[in-house]
Protein backbone atom coordinates (compact mmCIF):
# COMPACT_ATOMS: atom_id res chain seq x y z
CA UNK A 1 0.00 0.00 0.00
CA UNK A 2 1.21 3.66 -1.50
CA UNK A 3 0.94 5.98 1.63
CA UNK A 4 2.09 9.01 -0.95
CA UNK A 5 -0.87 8.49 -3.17
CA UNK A 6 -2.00 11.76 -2.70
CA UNK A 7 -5.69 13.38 -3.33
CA UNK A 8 -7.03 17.37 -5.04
CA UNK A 9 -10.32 18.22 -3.07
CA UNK A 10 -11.69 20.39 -6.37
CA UNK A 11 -14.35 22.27 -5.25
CA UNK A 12 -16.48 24.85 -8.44
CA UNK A 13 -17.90 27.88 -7.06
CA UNK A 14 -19.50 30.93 -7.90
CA UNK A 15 -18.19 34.38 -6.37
CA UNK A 16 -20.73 35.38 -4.34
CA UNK A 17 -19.98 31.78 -2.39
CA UNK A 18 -16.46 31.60 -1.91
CA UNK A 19 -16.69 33.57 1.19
CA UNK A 20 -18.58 31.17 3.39
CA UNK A 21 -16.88 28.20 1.35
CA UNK A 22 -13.53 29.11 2.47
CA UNK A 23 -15.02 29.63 6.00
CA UNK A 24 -15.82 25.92 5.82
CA UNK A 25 -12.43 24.57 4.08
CA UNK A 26 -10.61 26.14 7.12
CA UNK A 27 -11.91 23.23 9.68
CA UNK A 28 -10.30 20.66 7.43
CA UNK A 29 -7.21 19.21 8.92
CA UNK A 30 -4.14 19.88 6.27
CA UNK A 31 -2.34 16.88 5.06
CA UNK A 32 0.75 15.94 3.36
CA UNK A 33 -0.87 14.16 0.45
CA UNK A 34 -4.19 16.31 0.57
CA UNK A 35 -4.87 19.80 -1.69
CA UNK A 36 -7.45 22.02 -1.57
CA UNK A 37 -8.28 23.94 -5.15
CA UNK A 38 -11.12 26.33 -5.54
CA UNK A 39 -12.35 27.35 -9.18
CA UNK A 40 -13.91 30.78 -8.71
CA UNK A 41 -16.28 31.86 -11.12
CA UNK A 42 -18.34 35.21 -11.57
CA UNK A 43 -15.74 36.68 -9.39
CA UNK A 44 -16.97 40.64 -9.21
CA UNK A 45 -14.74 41.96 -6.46
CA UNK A 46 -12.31 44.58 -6.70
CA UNK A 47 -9.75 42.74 -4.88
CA UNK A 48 -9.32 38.91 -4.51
CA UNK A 49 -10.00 36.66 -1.61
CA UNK A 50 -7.14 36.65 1.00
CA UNK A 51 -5.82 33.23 0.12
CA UNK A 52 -5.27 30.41 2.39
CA UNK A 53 -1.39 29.00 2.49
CA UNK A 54 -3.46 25.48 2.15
CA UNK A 55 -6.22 26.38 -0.54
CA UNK A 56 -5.17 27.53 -4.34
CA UNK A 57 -7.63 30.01 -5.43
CA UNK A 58 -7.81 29.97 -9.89
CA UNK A 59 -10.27 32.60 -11.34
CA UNK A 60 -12.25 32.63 -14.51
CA UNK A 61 -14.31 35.39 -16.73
CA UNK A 62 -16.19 32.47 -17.84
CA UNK A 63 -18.99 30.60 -16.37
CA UNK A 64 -20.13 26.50 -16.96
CA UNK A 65 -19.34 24.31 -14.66
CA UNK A 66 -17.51 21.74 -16.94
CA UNK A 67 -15.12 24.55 -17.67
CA UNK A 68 -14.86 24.72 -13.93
CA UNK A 69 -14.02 21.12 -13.97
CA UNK A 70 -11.59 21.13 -16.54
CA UNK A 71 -9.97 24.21 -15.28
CA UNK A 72 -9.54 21.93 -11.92
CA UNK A 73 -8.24 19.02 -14.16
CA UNK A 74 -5.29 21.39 -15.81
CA UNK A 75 -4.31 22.94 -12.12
CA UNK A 76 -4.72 19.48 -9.89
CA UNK A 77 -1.26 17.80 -9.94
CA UNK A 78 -1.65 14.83 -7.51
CA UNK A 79 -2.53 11.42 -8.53
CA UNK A 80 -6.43 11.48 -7.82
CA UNK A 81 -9.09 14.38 -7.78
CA UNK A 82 -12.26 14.57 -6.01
CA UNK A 83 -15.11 17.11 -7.99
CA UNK A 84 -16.95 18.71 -5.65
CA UNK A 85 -19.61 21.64 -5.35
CA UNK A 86 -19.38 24.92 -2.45
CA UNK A 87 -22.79 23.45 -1.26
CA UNK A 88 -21.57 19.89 0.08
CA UNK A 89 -20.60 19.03 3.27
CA UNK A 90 -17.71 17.08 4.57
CA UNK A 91 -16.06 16.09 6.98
CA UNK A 92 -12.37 15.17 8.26
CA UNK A 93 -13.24 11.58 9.22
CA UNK A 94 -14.70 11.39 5.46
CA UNK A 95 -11.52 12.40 3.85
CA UNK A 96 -9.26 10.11 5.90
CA UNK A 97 -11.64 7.07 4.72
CA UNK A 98 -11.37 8.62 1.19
CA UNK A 99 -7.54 8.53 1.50
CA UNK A 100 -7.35 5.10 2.60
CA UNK A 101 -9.56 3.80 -0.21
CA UNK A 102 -7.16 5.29 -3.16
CA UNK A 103 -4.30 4.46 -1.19
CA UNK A 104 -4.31 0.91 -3.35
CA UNK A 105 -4.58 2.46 -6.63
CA UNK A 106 -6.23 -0.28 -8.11
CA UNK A 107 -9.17 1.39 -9.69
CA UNK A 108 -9.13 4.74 -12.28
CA UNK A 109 -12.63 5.74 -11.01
CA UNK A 110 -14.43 5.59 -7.95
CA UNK A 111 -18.05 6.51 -6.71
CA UNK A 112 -19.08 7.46 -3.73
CA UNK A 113 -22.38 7.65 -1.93
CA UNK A 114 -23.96 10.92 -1.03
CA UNK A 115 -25.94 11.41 2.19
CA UNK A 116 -28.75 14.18 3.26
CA UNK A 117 -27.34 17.48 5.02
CA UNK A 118 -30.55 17.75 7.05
CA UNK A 119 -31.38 13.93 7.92
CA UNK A 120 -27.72 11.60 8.44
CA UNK A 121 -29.97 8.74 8.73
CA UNK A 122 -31.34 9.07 4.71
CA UNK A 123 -29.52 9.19 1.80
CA UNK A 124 -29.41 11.56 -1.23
CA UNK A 125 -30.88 9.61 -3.70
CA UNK A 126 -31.84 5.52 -4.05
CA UNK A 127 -28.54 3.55 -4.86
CA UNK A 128 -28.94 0.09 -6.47
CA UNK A 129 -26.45 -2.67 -5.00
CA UNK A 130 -24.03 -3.40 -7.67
CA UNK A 131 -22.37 -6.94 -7.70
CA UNK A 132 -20.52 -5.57 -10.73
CA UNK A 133 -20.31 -1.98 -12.67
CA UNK A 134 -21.47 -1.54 -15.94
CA UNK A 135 -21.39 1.18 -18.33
CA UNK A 136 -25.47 1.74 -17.68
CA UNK A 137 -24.91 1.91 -14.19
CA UNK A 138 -22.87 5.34 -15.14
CA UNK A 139 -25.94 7.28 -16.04
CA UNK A 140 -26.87 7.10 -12.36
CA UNK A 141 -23.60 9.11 -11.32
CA UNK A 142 -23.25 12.55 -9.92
CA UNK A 143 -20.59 15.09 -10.11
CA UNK A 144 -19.86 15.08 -6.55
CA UNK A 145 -19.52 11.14 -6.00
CA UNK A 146 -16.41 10.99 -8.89
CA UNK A 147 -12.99 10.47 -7.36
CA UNK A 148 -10.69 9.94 -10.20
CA UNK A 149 -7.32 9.05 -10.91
CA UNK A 150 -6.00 12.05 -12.44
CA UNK A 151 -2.69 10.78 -13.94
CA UNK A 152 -5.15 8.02 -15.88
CA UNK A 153 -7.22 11.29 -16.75
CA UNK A 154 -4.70 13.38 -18.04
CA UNK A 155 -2.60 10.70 -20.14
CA UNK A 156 -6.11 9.16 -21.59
CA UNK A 157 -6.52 12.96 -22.34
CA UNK A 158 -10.48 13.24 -20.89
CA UNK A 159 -12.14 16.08 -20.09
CA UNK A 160 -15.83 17.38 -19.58
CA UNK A 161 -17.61 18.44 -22.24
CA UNK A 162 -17.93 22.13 -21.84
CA UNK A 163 -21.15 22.62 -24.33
CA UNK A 164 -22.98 21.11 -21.70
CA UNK A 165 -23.52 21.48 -18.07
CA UNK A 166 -24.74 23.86 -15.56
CA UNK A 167 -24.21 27.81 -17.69
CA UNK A 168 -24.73 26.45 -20.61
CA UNK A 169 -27.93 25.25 -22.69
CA UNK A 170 -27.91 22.15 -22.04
CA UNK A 171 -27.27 22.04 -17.99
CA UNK A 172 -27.09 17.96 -17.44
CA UNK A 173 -25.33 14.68 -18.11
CA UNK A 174 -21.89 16.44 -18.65
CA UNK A 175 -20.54 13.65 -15.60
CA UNK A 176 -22.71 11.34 -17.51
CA UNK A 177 -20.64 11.75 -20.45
CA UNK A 178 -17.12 12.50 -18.92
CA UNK A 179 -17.49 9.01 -16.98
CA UNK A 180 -18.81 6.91 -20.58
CA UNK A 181 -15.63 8.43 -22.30
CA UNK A 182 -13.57 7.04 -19.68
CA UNK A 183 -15.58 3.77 -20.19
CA UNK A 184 -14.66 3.59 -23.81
CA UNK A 185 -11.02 4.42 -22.93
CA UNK A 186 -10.73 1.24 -20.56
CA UNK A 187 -11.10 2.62 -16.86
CA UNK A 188 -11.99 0.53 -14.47
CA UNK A 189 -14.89 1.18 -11.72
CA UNK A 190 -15.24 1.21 -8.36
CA UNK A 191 -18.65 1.49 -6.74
CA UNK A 192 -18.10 2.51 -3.29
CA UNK A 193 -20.97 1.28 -0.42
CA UNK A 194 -20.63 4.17 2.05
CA UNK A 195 -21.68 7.65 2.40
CA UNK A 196 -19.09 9.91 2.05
CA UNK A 197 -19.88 13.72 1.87
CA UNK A 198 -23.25 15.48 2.01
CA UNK A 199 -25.51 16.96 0.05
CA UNK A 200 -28.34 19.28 1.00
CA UNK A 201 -31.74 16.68 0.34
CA UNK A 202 -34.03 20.20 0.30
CA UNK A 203 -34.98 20.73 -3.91
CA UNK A 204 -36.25 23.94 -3.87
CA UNK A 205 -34.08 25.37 -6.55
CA UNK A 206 -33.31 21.93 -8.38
CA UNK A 207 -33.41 22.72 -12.50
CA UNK A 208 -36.52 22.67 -13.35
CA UNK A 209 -37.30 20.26 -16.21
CA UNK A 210 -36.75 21.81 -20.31
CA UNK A 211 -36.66 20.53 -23.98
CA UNK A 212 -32.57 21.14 -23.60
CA UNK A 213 -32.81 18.62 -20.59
CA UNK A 214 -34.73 15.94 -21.97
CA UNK A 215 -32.59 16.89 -25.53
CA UNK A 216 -29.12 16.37 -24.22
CA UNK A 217 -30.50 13.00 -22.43
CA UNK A 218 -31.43 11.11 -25.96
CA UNK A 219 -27.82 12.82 -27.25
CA UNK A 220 -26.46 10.69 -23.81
CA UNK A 221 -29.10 7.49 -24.64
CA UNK A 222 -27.88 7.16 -28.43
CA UNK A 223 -24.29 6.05 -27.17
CA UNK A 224 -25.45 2.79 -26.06
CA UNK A 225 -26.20 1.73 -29.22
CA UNK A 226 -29.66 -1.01 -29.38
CA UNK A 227 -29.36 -0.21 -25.47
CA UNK A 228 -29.83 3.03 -25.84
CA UNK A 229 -32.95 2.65 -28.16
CA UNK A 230 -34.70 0.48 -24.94
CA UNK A 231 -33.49 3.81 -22.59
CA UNK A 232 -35.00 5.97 -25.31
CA UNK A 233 -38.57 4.30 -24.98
CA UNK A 234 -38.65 3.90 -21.58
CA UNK A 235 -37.96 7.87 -21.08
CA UNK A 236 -40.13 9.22 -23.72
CA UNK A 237 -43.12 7.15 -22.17
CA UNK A 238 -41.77 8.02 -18.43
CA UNK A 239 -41.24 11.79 -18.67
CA UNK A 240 -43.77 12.21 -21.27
CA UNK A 241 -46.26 10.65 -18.48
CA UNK A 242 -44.50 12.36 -15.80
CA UNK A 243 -44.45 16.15 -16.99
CA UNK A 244 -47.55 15.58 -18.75
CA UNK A 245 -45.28 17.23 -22.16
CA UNK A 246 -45.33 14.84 -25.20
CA UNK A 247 -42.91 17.80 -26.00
CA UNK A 248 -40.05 16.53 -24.08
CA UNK A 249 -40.65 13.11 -25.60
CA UNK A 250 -39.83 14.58 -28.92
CA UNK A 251 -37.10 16.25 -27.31
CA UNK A 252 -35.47 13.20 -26.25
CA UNK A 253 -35.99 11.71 -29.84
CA UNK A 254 -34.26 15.06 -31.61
CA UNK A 255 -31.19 14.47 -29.70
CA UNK A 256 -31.53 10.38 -29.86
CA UNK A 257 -31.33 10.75 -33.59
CA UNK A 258 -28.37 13.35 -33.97
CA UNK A 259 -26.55 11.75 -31.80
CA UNK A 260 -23.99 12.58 -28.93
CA UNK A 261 -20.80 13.81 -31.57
CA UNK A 262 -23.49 16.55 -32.77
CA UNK A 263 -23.31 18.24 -29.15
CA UNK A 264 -19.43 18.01 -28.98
């Protein structure tokens, strides 16, 4: 076991956050193999943030958050990075347990579970036990449970794909997608049972369903081939149902049909 194996905590963030996130980043404990990066976007202050000697602070003009991620990819140098949001919650004893896991560096990808800010008892979402991954089982991953190795990211060249995301039109899948190239490169999967780090399980301001949404899903759908064309018939009947909008049906179809390259 590699005790140097060392670990990026990435966190995206929007300016008028960074404040109270690097209020919170001060109670974690520093560590030799352990780096905290902040990508700050719509940063509107006249001065920067007083930077902390153990956080690295990069600014951008832009805003999407799979530029934030790739911006995080290009400044991490230690062997794995962790994506992560200024809303989540963790915890010391969640890192150390994070640590350990990577420390045998036997997997390129890893997913962790994501508990409930408000109840530690419930979880974010329902999570199927897995006796093995497979590539399906992808388009049930979230940003914030990818640990990846970055030296496998970097020399297999991957990055998010920055026409889609949150700030752009089409504000989903962009993990989705970023996790099925890696698929297609060869990484190997780890699905790992235990809650990690926290997520607020309040919705209030979750994206509220569009034609992009449901567009950009059929794009994700149409890369798993015959697969994908049982996915695309099960959402158009689901959401169509759901939303009560035979328009997002033919939303899913539009971008079933040109395909995934089309949004590259």
């Amino acid at each position: 076991m590699n005790k140097n194996i060392s670990l990026t905590l990435a966190f995206s963030c929007l300016g008028n956050t960074l404040t109270s996130l690097l209020n919170n980043l001060e109670l974690i404990t520093a560590r030799e193999n352990l780096k905290i990066l902040v990508i700050v976007q719509k940063w509107e202050a006249k001065q920067p943030e007083q930077q902390s000697k153990k956080i690295d602070l990069v600014y951008l003009d832009n805003i999407g958050l799979s530029r934030s991620r790739n911006t995080a990819i290009r400044h991490a140098n230690t062997n794995y990075i962790w994506f992560l949001d200024d809303d989540v919650a963790l915890e010391n004893k969640d890192i150390d347990d994070v640590l350990n896991i990577i420390q045998t560096g036997v997997t390129e990808f890893y997913r962790v579970k994501v508990g409930c800010i408000e109840w530690k008892n419930k979880l974010f979402k329902k999570y199927k036990k897995l006796e093995k991954v497979r590539k399906i089982n992808l388009l049930q991953v979230s940003s914030i449970e990818i640990i990846a190795n970055l030296d496998y990211v970097k020399k297999t060249q991957l990055l998010f794909n920055e026409n889609m995301g949150l700030g752009t039109v089409y504000p989903c899948n962009e993990e989705n997608n970023f996790l099925i190239d890696a698929w297609d490169s060869g990484a190997k999967f780890t699905f790992v049972d235990k809650v990690l780090i926290r997520h607020t399980c309040i919705f209030d301001d979750r994206i509220l369903a569009s034609d992009k949404i449901f567009e950009i899903k059929g794009a994700t759908a149409s890369r798993f081939n015959f697969l994908g064309v049982l996915l695309l018939c099960r959402w158009f009947f689901r959401f169509s149902i759901l939303h009560k909008n035979l328009g997002y049906g033919m939303s899913l179809i539009k971008g079933f049909l040109r395909g995934y390259k089309h949004y590259k």
